[in-house]
Protein backbone atom coordinates (compact mmCIF):
# COMPACT_ATOMS: atom_id res chain seq x y z
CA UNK A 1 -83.62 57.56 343.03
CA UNK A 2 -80.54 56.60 341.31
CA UNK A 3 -79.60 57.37 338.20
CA UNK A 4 -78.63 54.70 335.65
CA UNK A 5 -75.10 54.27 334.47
CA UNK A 6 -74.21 53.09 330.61
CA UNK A 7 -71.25 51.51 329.76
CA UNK A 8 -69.41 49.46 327.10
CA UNK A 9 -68.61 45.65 327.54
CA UNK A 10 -66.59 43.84 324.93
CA UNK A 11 -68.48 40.32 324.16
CA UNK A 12 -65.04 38.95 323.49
CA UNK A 13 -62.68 39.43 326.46
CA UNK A 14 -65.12 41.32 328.83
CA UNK A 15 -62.79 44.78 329.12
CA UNK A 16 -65.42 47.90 330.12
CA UNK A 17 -64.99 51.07 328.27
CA UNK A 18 -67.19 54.52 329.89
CA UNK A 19 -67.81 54.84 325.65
CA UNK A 20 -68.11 52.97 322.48
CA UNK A 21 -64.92 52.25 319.99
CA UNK A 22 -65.33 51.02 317.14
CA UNK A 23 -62.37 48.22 318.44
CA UNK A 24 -61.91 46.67 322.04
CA UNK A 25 -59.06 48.51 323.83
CA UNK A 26 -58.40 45.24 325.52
CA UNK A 27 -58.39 43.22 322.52
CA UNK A 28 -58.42 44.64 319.71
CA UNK A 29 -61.70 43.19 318.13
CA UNK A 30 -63.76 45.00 316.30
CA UNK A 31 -67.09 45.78 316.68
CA UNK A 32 -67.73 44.24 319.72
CA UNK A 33 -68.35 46.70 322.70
CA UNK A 34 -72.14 46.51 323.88
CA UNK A 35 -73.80 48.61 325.91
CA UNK A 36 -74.70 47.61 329.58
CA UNK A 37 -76.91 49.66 331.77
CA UNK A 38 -76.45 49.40 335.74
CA UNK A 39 -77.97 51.18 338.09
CA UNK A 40 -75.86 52.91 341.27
CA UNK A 41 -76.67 51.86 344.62
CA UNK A 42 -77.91 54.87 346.51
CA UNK A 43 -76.75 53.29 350.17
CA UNK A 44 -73.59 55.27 350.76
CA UNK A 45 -71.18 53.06 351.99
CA UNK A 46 -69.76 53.63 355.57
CA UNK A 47 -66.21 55.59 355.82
CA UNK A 48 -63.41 53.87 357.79
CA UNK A 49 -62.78 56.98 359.97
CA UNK A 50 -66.27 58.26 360.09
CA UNK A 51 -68.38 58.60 363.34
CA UNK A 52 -70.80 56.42 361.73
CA UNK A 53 -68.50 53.97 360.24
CA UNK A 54 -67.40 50.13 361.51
CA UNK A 55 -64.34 52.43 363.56
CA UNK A 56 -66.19 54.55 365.20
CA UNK A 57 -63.86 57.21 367.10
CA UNK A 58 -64.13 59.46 370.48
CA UNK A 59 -65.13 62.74 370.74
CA UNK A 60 -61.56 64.20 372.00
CA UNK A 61 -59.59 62.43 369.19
CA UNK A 62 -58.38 59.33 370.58
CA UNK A 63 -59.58 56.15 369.73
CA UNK A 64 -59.83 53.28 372.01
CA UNK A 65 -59.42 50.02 370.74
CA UNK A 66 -61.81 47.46 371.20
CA UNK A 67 -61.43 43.17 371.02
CA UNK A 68 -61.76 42.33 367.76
CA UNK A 69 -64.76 40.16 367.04
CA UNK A 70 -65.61 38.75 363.58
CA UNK A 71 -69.53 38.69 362.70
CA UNK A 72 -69.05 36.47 360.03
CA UNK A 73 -65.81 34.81 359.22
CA UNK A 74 -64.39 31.25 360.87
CA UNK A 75 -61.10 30.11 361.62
CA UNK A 76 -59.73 26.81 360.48
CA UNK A 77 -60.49 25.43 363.59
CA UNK A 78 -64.41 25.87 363.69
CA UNK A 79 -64.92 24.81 360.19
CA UNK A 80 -66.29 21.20 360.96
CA UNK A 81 -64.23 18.28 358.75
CA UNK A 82 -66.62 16.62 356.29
CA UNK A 83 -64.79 14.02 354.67
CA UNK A 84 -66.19 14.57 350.89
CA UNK A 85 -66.45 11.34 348.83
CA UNK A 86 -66.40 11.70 344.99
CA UNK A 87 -68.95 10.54 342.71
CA UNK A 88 -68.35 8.04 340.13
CA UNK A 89 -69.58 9.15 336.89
CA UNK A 90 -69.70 5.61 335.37
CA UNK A 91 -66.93 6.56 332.54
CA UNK A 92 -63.49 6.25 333.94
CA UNK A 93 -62.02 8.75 331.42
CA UNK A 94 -64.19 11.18 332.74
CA UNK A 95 -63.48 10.68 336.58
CA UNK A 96 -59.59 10.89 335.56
CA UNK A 97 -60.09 14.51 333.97
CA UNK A 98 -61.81 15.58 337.17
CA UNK A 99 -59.76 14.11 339.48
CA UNK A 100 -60.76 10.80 340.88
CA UNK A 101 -64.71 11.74 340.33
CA UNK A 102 -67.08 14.09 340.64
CA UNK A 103 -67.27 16.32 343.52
CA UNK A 104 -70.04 17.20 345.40
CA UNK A 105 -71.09 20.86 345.32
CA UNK A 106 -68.66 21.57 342.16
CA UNK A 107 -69.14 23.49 338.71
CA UNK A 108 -67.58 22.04 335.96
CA UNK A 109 -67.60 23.42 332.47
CA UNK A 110 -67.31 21.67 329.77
CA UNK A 111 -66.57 23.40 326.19
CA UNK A 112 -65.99 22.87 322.77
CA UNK A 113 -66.61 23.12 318.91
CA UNK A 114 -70.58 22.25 317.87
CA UNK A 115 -70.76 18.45 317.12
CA UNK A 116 -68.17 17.57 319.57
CA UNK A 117 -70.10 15.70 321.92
CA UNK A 118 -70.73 17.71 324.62
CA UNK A 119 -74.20 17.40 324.97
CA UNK A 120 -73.68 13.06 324.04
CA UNK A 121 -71.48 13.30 326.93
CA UNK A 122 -73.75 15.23 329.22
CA UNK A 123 -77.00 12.92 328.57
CA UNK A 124 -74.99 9.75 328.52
CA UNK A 125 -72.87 10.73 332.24
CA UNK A 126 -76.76 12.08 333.54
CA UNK A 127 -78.12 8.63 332.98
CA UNK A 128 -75.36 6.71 334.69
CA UNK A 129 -75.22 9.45 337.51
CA UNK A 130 -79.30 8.73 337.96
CA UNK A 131 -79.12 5.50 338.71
CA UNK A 132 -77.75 6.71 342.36
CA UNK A 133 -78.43 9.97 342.52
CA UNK A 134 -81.67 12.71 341.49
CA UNK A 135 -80.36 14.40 338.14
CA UNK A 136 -81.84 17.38 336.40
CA UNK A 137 -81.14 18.11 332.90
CA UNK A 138 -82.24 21.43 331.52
CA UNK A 139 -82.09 21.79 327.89
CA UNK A 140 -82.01 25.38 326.31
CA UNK A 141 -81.27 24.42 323.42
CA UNK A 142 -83.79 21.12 322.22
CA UNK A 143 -87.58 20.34 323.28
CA UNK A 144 -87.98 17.32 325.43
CA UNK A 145 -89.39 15.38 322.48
CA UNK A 146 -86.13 15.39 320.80
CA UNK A 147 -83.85 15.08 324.03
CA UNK A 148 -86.11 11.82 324.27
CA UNK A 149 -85.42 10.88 320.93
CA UNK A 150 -81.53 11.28 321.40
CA UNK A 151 -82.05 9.63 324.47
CA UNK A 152 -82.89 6.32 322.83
CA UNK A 153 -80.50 6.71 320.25
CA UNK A 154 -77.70 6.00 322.79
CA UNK A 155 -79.52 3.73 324.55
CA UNK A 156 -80.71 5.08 327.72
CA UNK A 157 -83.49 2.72 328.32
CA UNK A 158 -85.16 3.74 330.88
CA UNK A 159 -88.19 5.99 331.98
CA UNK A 160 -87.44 9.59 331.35
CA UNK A 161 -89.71 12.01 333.26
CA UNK A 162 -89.93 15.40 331.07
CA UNK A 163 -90.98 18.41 333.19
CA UNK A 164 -93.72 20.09 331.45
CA UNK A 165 -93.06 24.05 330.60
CA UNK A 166 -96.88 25.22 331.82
CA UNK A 167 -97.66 23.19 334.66
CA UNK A 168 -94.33 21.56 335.81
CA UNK A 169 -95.87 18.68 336.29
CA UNK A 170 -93.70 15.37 336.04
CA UNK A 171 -95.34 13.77 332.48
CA UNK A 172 -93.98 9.98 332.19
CA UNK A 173 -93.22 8.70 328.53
CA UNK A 174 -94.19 5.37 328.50
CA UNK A 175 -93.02 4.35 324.96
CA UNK A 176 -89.28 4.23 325.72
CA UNK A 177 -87.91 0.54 326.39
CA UNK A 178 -87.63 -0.16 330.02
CA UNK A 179 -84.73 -2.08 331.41
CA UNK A 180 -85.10 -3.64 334.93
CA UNK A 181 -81.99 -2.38 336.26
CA UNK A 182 -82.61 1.23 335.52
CA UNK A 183 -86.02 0.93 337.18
CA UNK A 184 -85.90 3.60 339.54
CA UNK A 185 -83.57 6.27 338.10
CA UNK A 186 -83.99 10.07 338.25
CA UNK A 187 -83.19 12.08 335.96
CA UNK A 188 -85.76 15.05 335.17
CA UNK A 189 -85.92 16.78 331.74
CA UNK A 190 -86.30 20.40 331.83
CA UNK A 191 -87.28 22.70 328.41
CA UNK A 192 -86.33 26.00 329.80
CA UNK A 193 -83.99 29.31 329.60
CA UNK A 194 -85.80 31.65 331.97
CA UNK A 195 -82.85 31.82 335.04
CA UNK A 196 -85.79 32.25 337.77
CA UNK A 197 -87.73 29.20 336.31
CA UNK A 198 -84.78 26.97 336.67
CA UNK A 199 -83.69 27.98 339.41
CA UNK A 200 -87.44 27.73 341.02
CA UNK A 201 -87.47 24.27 339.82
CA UNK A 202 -83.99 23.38 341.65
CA UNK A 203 -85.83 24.72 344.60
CA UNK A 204 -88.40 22.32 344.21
CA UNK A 205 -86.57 19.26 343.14
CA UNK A 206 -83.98 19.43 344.59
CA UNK A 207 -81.48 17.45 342.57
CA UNK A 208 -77.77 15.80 343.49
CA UNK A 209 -77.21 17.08 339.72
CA UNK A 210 -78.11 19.91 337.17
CA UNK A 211 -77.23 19.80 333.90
CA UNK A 212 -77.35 23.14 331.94
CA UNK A 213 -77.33 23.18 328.32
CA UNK A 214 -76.06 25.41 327.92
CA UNK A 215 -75.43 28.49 329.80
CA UNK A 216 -75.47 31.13 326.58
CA UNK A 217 -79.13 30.38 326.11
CA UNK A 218 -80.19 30.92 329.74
CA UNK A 219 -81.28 34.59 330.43
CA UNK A 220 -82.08 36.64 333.66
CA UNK A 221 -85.40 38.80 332.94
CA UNK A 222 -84.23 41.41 335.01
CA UNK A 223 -81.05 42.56 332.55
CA UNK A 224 -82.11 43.88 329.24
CA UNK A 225 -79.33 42.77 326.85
CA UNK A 226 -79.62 39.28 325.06
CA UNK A 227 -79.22 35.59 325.95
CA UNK A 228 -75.80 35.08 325.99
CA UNK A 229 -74.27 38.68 326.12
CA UNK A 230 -71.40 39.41 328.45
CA UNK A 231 -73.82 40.62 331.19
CA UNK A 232 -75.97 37.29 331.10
CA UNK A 233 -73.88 34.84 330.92
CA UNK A 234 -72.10 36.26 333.88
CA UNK A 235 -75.15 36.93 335.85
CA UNK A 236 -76.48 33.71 335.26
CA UNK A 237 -73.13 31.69 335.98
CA UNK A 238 -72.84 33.39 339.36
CA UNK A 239 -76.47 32.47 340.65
CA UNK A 240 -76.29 29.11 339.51
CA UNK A 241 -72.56 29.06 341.54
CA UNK A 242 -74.28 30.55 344.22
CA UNK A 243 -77.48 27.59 344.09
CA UNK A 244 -74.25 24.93 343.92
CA UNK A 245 -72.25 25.95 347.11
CA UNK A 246 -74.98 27.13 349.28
CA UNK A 247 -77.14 24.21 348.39
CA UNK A 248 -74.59 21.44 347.66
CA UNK A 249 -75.82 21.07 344.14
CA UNK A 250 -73.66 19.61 341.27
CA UNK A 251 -73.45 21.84 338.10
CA UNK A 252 -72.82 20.94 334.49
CA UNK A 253 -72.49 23.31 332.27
CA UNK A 254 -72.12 23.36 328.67
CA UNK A 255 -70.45 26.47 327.36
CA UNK A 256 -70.23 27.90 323.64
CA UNK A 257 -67.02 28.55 321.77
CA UNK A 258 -65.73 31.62 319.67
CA UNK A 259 -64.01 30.78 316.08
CA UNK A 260 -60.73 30.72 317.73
CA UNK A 261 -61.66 27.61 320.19
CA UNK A 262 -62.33 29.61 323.36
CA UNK A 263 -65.44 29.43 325.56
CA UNK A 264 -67.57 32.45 324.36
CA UNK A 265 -68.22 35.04 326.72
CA UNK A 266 -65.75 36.79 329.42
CA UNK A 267 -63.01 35.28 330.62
CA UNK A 268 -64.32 35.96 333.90
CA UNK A 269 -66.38 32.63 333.01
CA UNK A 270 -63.78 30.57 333.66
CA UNK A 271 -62.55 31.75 336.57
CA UNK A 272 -66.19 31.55 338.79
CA UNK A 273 -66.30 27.90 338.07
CA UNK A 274 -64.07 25.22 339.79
CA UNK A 275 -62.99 22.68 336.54
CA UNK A 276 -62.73 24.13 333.07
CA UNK A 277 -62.78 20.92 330.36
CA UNK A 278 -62.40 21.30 326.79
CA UNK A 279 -63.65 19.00 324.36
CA UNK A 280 -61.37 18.62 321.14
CA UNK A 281 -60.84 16.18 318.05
CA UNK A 282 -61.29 16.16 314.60
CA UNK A 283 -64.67 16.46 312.96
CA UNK A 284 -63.49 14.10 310.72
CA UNK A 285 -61.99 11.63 312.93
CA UNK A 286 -64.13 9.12 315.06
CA UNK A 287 -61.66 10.00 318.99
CA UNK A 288 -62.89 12.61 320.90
CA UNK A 289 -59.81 14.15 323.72
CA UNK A 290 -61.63 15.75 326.74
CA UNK A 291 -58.91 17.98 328.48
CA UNK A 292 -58.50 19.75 331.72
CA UNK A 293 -57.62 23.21 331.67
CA UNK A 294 -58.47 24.11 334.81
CA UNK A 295 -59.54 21.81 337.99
CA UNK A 296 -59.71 23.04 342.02
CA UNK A 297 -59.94 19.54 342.81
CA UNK A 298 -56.91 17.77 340.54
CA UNK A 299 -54.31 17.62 338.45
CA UNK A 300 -54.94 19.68 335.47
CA UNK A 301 -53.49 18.73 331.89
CA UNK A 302 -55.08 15.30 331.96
CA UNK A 303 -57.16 14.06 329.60
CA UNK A 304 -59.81 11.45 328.96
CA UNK A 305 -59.62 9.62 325.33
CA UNK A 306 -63.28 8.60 323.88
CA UNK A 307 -64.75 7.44 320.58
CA UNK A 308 -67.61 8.36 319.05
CA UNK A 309 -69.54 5.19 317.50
CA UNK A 310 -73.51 5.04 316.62
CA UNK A 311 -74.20 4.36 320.15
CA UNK A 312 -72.74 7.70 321.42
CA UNK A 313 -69.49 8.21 323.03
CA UNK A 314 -67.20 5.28 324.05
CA UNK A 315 -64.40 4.96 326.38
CA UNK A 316 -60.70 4.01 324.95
CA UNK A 317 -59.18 1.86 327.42
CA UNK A 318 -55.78 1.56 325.35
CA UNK A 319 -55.02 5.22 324.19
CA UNK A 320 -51.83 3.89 322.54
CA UNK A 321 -53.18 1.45 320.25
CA UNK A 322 -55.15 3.78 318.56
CA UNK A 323 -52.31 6.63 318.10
CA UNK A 324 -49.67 4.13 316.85
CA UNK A 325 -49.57 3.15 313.32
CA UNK A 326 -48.98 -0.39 311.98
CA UNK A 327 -45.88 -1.49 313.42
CA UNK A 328 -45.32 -4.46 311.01
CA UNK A 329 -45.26 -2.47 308.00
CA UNK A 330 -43.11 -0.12 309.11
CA UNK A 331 -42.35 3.30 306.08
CA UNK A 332 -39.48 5.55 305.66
CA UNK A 333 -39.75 8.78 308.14
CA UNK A 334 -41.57 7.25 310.80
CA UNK A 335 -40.67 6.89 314.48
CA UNK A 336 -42.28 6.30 317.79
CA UNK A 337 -42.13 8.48 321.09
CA UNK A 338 -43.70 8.49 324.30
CA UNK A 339 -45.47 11.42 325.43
CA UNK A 340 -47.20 12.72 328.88
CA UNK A 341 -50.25 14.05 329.18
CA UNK A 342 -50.49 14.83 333.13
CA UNK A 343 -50.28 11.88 334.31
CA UNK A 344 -51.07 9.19 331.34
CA UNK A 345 -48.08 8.20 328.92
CA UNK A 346 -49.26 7.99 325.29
CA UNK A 347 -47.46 6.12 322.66
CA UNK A 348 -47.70 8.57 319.32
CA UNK A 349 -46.47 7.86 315.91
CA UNK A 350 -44.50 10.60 314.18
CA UNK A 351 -44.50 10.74 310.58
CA UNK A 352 -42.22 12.97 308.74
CA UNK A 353 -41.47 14.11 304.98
CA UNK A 354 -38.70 16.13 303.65
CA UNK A 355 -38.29 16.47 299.81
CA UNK A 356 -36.54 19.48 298.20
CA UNK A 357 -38.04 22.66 297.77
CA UNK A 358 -39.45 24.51 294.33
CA UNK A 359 -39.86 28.03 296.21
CA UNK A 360 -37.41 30.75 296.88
CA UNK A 361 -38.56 29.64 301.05
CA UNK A 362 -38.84 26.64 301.65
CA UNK A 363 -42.04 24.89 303.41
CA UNK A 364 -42.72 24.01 306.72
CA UNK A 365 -45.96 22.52 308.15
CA UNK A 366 -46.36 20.85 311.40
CA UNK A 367 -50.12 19.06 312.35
CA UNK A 368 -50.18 17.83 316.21
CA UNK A 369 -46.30 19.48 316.62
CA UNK A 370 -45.94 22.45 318.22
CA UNK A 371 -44.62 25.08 315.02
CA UNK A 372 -41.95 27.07 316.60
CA UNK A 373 -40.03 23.90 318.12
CA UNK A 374 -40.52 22.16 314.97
CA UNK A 375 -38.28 25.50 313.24
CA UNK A 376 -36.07 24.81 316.09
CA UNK A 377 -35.41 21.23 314.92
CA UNK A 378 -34.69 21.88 311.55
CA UNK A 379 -32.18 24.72 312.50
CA UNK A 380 -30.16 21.84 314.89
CA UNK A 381 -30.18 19.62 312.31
CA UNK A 382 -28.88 22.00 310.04
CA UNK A 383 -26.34 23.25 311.90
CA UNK A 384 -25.00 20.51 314.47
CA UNK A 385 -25.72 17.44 311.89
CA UNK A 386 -25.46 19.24 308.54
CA UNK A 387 -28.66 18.08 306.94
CA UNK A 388 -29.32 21.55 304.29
CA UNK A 389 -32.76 21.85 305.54
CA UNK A 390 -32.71 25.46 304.09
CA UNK A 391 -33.37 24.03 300.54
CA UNK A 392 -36.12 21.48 301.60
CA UNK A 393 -39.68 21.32 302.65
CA UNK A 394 -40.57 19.83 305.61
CA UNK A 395 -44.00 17.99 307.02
CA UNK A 396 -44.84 16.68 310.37
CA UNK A 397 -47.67 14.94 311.25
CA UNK A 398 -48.53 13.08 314.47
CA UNK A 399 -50.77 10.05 314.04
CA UNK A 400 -54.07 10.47 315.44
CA UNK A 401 -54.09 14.18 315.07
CA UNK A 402 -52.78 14.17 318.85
CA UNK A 403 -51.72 17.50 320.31
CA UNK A 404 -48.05 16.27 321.10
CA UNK A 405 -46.20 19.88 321.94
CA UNK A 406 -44.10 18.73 324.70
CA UNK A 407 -40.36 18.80 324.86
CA UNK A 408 -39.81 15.48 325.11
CA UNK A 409 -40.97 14.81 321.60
CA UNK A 410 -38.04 16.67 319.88
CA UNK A 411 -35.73 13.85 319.72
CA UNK A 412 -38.69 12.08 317.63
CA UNK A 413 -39.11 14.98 315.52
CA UNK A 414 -35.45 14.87 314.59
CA UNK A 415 -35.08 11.27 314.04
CA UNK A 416 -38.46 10.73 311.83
CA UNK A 417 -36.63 13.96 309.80
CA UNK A 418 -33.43 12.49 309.14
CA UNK A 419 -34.95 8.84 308.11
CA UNK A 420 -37.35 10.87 305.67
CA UNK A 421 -34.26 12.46 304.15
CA UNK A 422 -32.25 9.45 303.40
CA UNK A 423 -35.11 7.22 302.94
CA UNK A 424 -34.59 4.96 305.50
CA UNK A 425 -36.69 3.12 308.34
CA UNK A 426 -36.10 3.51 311.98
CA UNK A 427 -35.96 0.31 314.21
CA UNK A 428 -40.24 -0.15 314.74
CA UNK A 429 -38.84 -1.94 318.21
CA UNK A 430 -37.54 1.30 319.18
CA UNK A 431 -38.83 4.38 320.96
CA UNK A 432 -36.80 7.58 321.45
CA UNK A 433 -37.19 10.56 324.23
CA UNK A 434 -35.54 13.67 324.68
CA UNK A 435 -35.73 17.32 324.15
CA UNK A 436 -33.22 18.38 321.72
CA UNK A 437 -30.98 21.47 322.64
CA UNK A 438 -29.78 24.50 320.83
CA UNK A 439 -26.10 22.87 321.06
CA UNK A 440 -27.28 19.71 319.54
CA UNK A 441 -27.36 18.19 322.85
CA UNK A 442 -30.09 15.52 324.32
CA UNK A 443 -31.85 17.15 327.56
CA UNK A 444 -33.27 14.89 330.16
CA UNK A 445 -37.10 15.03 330.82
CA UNK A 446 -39.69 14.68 333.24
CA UNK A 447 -41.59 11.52 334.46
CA UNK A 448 -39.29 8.90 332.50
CA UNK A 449 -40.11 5.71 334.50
CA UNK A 450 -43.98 6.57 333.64
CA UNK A 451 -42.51 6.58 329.55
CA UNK A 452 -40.71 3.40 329.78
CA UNK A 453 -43.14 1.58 331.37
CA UNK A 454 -45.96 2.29 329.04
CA UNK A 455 -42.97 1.64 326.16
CA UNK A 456 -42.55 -1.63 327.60
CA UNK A 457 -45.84 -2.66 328.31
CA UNK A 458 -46.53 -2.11 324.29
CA UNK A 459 -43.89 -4.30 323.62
CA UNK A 460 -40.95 -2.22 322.46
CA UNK A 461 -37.30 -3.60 322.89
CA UNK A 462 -35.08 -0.26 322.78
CA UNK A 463 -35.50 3.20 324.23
CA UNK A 464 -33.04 5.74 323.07
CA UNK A 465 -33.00 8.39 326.32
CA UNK A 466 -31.11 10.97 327.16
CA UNK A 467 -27.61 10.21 328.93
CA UNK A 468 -27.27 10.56 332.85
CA UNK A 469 -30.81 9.77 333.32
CA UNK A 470 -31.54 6.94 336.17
CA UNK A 471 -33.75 4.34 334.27
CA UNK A 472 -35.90 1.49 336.37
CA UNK A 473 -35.14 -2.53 335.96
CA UNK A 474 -37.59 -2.90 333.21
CA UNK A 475 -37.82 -5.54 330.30
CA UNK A 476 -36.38 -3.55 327.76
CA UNK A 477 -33.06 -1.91 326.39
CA UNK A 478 -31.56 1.50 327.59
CA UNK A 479 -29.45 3.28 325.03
CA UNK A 480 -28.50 6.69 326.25
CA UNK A 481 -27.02 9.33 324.21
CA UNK A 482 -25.97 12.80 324.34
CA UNK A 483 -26.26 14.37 321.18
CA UNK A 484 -28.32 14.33 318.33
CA UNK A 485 -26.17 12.71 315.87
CA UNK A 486 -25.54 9.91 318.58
CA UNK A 487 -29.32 9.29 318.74
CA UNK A 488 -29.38 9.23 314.82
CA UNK A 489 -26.89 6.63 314.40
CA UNK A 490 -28.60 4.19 317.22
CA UNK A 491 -32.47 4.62 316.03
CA UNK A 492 -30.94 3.71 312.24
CA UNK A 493 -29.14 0.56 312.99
CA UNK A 494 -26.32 -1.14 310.46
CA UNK A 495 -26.52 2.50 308.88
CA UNK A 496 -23.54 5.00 309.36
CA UNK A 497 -24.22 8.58 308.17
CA UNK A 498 -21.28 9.99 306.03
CA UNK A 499 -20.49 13.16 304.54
CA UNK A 500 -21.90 11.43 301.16
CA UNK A 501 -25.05 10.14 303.27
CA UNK A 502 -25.36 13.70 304.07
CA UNK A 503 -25.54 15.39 300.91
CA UNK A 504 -28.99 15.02 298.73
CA UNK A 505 -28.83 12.69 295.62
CA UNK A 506 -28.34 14.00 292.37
CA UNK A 507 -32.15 12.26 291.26
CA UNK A 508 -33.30 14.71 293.77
């Protein structure tokens, strides 16, 4: 018989160790190596050369070759084409993060902070999806009592069939509000963590679509360490992968986070499934930004904008709208840029404030802005325009609480500086887009007819672009520049910066 084998696993980044440390060697967290306990094959594996191996050789020491024959493996040409149609989901910000829809056969997971949404999400795509198609939703985490009870919170009036833990029997609830044109959906509850029961109950089913929620409270009996170890959560992602290729089922899954905003667990997580979304936002905001991270079937970096109202989640049609401030009223230090994410141009507001410092180092804080580049702007300024940003403090905030860390952004960034600094308003009509240079110089960027377009469709009159840039025929006004302290002079109209303009004033 053979003989176990104990070794280390850190719950954090999944590096092995052959003995415990009081820190990861990987990465350097403490207290987070636990013990796994494998047991070694005792089925010696065939040697290359051997007599007994897959090359067998002749007696006299020459080996003939023989036609090469694969047992297993298919070329390109006797894989049969299946054209694969996508699945809408019934929430167009969702099928734009995925691709175009959901694919058959796929694993997504979907991740974020606790209260995000993820599980709103989940129940409200499952009841769209069953209108169509047999869904399974297996909850790990809530009885099917109060699954039901969220389930007519956001309104999905129809029959729900919970599957009973002892019996499996289908039990129909009765006392939820039946519309006619859900009559005839399927979508199954499951209360259950045990791996072999769920999976014994996709057998049996058989759905288009299971849900898991989520996959750090399923457990496989067979492995002794806890629900949602290392070794679990592995184990359990790679037979439900295994259930969704071999039997064309869609998975779901709902995956923990760590304090620092990563999906708990190994990293190896992420890389068995085929689309890795995030959920992110503000708890105290009301928008909720679903992102692609990873995506074997799209684009990734795209991201779906939704709202969270009593009803549940809600779609944002007009992303724009609800990350630009009040135009009419326009305040000192404000100014408007145009950013991409993948493939969808958002309009952002950027909001700065400069006012002089009362410590020996002066302050810098940047919320939505990336931190470094932010420090990179202020140096420029500093240096190619002469602003003394070395004796101020210095705040930047994008509207929204967007995630705008882009290049194309910086020209914004320096603009909404300088107009906090003298106190003035930039043009409201007027959008600017560039990545600022070391040199003080205006770089071109990527996807610009996508930016001017959206620009224009909001109604803005002036883009101020980076010179030697080829612009489309579009209802609004190109102004290109080439440095900096071009750009500043064109977003602050019927204002010329002097050496006096430049200098703080003595109230200050």
């Amino acid at each position: 018989m053979a003989k176990p084998k104990t070794f280390f696993v850190c719950n954090e980044c999944g590096a092995e160790s052959p003995q415990w440390f009081g820190k990861c060697p990987g990465c350097g967290t403490y207290n987070s190596l636990e013990e796994q306990i494998t047991i070694q094959s005792s089925v010696d594996v065939p040697s290359r050369g051997g007599v007994s191996g897959w090359q067998s050789t002749q007696s006299n020491g020459k080996s003939h070759a023989k036609p090469a024959k694969a047992r297993a493996s298919l070329t390109f040409d006797q894989i049969t084409d299946r054209q694969i149609a996508r699945w809408e989901s019934g929430y167009e910000e969702l099928d734009r993060v995925l691709g175009g829809g959901v694919v058959p056969g796929s694993m997504v997971l979907i991740g974020g902070d606790p209260g995000i949404g993820k599980s709103t999400l989940l129940l409200q795509v499952s009841n769209q999806l069953a209108q169509k198609y047999r869904i399974l939703y297996v909850t790990g985490e809530e009885s099917g009592q109060q699954v039901k009870l969220r389930a007519s919170r956001l309104g999905v009036s129809k029959t729900l069939s919970v599957l009973n833990e002892e019996n499996v029997k289908v039990v129909v609830d009765p006392t939820l509000p039946i519309d006619p044109d859900s009559i005839g959906a399927d979508l199954y509850v499951l209360p259950e963590t045990d791996l072999e029961e769920i999976l014994r109950e996709i057998d049996s089913l058989k759905p288009n679509v299971a849900v898991i929620d989520s996959i750090q409270t399923v457990f496989f009996p067979a492995l002794t360490s806890a629900p949602g170890s290392v070794a679990q959560v592995r184990e359990c992602t790679a037979a439900l992968m295994k259930v969704a290729k071999h039997e064309d089922v869609t998975m779901l899954i709902v995956g923990h986070v760590t304090k620092e905003g990563a999906i708990a667990g190994p990293k190896v997580l992420e890389h068995l499934v085929d689309t890795v979304l995030y959920f992110e936002g503000d708890r105290f905001a009301s928008h909720r930004l679903l992102r692609t991270v990873k995506n074997r079937f799209g684009a990734t970096h795209e991201i779906g904008i939704f709202e969270m109202v009593a009803e549940g989640l809600r779609e944002v049609s007009n992303p724009s709208e609800l990350f630009l401030g009040n135009r009419d009223d326009p305040a000192p230090g404000t100014a408007i840029v145009v950013a991409c994410e993948g493939t969808r141009p958002i309009v952002v507001e950027l909001q700065a404030l400069v006012s002089p410092t009362s410590y020996p180092s002066p302050r810098r804080a940047g919320t939505g802005v990336d931190y470094n580049r932010l420090v990179q702007i202020l140096a420029v300024l500093e240096k190619r325009v002469g602003i003394p940003m070395s004796k101020l403090d210095s705040y930047v905030a994008s509207a929204g609480g967007l995630n705008v860390e882009e290049p194309a952004v910086d020209l914004g960034i320096a603009i909404a500086i300088v107009a906090s600094f003298r106190d003035r308003i930039v043009d409201p009509g007027t959008v600017l887009i560039g990545e600022v240079g070391l040199g003080g110089q205006v770089r071109s960027v990527s996807q610009m007819e996508l930016r001017l377009k959206e620009a224009a469709k909001l109604g803005f009159k002036r883009a101020i672009v980076p010179k030697g840039t080829k612009f489309p025929d579009l209802n609004i006004e190109i102004l290109p520049v080439s440095k900096v302290i071009d750009a500043i002079i064109a977003a602050i109209p019927h204002q010329e910066l002097t050496a006096d303009d430049l200098e703080p004033d003595e109230d200050e």
